[in-house]
C-alpha atoms as a PDB file:
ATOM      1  CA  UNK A   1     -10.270   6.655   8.584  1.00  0.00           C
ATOM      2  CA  UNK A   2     -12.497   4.255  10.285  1.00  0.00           C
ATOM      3  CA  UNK A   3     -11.110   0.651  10.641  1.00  0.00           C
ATOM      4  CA  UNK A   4     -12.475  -2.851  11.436  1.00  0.00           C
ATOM      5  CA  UNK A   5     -12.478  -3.335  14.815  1.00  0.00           C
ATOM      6  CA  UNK A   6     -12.996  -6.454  17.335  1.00  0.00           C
ATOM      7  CA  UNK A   7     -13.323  -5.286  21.471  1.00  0.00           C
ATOM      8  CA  UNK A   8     -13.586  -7.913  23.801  1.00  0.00           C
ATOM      9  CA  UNK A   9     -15.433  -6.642  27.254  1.00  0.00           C
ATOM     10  CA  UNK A  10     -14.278  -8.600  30.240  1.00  0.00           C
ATOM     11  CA  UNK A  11     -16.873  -8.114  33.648  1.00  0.00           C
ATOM     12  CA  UNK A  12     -17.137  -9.580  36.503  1.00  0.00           C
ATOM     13  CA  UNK A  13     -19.464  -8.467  38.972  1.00  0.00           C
ATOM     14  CA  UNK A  14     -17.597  -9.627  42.412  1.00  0.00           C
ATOM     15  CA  UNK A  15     -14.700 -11.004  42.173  1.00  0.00           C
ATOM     16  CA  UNK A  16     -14.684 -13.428  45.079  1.00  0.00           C
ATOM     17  CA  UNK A  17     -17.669 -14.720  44.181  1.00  0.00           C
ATOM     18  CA  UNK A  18     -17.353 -18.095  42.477  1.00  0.00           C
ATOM     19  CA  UNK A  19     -20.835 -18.312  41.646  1.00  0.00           C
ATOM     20  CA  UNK A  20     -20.498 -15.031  38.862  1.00  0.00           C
ATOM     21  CA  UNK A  21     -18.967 -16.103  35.458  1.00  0.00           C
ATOM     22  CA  UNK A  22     -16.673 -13.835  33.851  1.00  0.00           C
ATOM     23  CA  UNK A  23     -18.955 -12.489  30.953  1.00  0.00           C
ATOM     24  CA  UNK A  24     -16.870 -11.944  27.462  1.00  0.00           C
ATOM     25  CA  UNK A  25     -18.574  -9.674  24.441  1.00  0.00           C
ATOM     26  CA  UNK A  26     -17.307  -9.466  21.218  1.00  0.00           C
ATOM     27  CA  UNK A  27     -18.521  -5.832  19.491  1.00  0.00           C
ATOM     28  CA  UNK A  28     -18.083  -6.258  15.805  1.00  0.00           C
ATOM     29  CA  UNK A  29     -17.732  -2.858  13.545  1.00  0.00           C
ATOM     30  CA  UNK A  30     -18.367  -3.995   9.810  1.00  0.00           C
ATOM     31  CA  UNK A  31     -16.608  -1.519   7.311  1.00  0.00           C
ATOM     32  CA  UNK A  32     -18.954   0.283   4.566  1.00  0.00           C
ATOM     33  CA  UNK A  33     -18.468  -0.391   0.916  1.00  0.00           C
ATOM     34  CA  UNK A  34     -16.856   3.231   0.427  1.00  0.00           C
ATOM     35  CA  UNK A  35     -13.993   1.685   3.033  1.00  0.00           C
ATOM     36  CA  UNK A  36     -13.696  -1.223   2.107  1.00  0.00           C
ATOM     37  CA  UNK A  37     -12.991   0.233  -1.452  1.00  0.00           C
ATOM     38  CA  UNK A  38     -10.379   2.465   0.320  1.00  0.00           C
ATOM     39  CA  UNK A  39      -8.774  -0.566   1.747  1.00  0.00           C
ATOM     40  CA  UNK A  40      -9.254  -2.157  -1.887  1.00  0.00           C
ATOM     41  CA  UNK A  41      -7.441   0.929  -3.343  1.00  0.00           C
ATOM     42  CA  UNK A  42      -4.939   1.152  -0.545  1.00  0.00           C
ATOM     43  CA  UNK A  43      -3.826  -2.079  -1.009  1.00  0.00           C
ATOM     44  CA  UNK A  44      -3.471  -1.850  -4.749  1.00  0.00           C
ATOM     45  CA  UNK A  45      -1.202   0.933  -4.668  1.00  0.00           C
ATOM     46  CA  UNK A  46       0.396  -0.373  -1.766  1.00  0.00           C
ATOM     47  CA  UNK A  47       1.341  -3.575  -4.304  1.00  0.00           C
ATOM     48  CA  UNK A  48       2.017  -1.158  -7.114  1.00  0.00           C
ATOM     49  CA  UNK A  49       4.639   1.144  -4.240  1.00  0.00           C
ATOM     50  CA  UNK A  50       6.411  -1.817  -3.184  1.00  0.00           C
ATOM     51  CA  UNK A  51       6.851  -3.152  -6.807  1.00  0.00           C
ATOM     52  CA  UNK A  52       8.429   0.290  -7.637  1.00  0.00           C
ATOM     53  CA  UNK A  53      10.993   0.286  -4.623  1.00  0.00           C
ATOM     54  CA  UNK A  54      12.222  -3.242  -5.700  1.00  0.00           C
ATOM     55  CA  UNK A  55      12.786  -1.897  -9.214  1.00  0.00           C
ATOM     56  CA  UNK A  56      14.816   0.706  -7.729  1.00  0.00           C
ATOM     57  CA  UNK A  57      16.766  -1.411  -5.113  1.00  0.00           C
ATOM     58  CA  UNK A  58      17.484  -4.228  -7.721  1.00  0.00           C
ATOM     59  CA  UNK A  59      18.735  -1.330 -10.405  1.00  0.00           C
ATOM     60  CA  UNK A  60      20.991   0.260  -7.784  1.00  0.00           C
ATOM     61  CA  UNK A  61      22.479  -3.162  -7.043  1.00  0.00           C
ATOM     62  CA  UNK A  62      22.654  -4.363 -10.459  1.00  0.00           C
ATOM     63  CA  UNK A  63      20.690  -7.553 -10.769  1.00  0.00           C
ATOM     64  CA  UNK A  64      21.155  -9.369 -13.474  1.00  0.00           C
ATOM     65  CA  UNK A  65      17.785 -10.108 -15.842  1.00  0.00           C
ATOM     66  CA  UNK A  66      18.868 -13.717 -15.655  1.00  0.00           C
ATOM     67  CA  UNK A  67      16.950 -14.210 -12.842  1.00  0.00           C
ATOM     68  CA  UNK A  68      13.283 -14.833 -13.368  1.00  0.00           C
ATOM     69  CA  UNK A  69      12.069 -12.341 -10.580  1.00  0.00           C
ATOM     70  CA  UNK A  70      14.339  -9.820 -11.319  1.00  0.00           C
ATOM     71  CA  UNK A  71      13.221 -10.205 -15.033  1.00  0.00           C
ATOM     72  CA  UNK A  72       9.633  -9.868 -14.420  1.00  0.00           C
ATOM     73  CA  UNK A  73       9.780  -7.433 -11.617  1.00  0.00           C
ATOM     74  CA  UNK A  74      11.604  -5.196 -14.667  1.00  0.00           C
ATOM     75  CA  UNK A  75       8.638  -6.478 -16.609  1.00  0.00           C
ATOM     76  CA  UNK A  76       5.476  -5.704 -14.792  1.00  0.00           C
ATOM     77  CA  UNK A  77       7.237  -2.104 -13.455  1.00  0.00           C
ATOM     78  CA  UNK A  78       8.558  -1.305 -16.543  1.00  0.00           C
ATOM     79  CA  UNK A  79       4.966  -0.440 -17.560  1.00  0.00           C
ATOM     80  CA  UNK A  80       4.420   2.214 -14.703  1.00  0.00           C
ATOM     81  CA  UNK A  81       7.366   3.853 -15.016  1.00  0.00           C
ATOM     82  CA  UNK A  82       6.814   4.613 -18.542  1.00  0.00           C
ATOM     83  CA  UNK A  83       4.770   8.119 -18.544  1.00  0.00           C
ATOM     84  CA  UNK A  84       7.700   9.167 -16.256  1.00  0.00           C
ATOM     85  CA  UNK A  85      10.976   7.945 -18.314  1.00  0.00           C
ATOM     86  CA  UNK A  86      12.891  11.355 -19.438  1.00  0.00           C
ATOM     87  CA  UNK A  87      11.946  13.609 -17.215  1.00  0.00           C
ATOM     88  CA  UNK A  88      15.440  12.811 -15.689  1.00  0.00           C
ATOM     89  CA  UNK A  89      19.086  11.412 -17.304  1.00  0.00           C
ATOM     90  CA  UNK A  90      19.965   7.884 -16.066  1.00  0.00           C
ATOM     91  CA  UNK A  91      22.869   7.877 -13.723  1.00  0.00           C
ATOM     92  CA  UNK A  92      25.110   4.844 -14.774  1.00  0.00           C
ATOM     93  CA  UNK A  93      27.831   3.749 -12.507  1.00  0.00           C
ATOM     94  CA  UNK A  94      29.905   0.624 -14.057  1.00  0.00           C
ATOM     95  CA  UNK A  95      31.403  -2.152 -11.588  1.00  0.00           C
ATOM     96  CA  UNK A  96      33.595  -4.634 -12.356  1.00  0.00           C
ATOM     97  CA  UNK A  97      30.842  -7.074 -12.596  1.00  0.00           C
ATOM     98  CA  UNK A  98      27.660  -5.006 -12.515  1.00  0.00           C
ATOM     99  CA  UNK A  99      26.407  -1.663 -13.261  1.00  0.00           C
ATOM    100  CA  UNK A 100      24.734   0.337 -10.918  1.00  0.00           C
ATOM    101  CA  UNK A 101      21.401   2.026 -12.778  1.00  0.00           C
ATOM    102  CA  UNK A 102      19.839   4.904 -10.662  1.00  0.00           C
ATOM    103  CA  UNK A 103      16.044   5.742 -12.587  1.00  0.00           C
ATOM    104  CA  UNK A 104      14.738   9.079 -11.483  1.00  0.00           C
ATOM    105  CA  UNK A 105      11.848   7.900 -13.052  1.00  0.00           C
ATOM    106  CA  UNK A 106      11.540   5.052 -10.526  1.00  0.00           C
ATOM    107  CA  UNK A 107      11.752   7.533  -8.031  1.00  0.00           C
ATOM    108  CA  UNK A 108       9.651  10.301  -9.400  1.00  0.00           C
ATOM    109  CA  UNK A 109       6.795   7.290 -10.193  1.00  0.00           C
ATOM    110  CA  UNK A 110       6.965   6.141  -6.320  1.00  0.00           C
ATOM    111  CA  UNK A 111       6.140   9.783  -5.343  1.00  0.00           C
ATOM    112  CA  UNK A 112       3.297  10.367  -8.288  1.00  0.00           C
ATOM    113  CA  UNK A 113       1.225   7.477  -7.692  1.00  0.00           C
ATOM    114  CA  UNK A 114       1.254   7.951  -3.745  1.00  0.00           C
ATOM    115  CA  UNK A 115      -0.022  11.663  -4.208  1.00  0.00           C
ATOM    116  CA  UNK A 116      -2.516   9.700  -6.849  1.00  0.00           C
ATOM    117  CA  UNK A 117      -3.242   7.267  -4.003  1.00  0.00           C
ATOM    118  CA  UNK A 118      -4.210  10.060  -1.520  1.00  0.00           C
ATOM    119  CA  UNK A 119      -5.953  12.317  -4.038  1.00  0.00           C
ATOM    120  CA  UNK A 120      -8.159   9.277  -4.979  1.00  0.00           C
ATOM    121  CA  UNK A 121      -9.137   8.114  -1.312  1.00  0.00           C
ATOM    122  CA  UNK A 122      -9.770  11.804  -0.781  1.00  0.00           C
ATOM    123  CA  UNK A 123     -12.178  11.912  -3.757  1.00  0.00           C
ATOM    124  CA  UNK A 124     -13.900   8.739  -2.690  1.00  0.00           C
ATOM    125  CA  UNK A 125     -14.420  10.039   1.012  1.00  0.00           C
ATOM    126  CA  UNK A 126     -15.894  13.357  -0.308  1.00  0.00           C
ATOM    127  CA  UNK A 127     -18.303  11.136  -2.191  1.00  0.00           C
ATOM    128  CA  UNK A 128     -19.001   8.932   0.474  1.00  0.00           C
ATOM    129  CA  UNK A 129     -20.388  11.846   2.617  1.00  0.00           C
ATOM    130  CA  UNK A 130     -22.465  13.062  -0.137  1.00  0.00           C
ATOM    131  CA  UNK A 131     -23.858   9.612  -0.415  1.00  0.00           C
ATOM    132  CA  UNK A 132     -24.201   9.296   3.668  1.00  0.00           C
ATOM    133  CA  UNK A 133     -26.141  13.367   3.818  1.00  0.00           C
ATOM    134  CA  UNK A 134     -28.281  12.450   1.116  1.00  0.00           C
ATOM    135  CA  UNK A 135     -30.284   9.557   2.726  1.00  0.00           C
END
């Protein structure tokens, strides 16, 4: 994967000369649309992964929908995990003031949409050579 890069060039000619300036350039690598909609995509289901593992922590530990984060967090995640919920039985363990809630299909959704992550940026990088042969 190519990134964005900044170099900065530091020369000096002689150094105990105090007549030659130090001479800085700045090399500036601009990303092409195809990576910057990796990056785009990336990011996305980087947002979408980290929304899934706070699911899972705040299910383990029993947070309590009261709370407005933990009540949308359920909300917005709830939607993702749905084409996975079944697969697996809920395993339910009852404190004395929460209860623990371990979702396999938390778990099994984290793993999905990373493979769906990779398989997409793969798809888009076969395409983007196409595109760059072609011309």
């Amino acid at each position: 994967m190519t990134e964005i890069t900044t170099e900065t060039v530091t020369t000096q000619e002689s150094a105990s000369s105090p007549t030659n300036p130090i001479v800085a350039k700045q090399v500036k690598v601009e990303a092409t649309n195809y990576q910057t909609l990796e990056y785009f995509i990336y990011f996305m289901f980087g947002v979408l992964e980290v929304l899934l593992a706070f699911r899972l922590v705040l299910k383990l530990t029993g947070a309590s929908i009261m709370s407005s984060f933990v009540d949308m967090v359920y909300g917005v995640s709830g939607l993702f995990i749905l084409p996975f919920e079944g697969i697996f039985h809920r395993a339910i363990s009852q404190g004395i003031e929460t209860a623990s809630v371990l979702e396999p299909a938390t778990l099994v959704a984290i793993v999905v949409y990373a493979v769906a992550a990779w398989g997409i940026i793969q798809l888009l990088r076969i395409v983007s050579r196409e595109k760059q042969s072609s011309n």
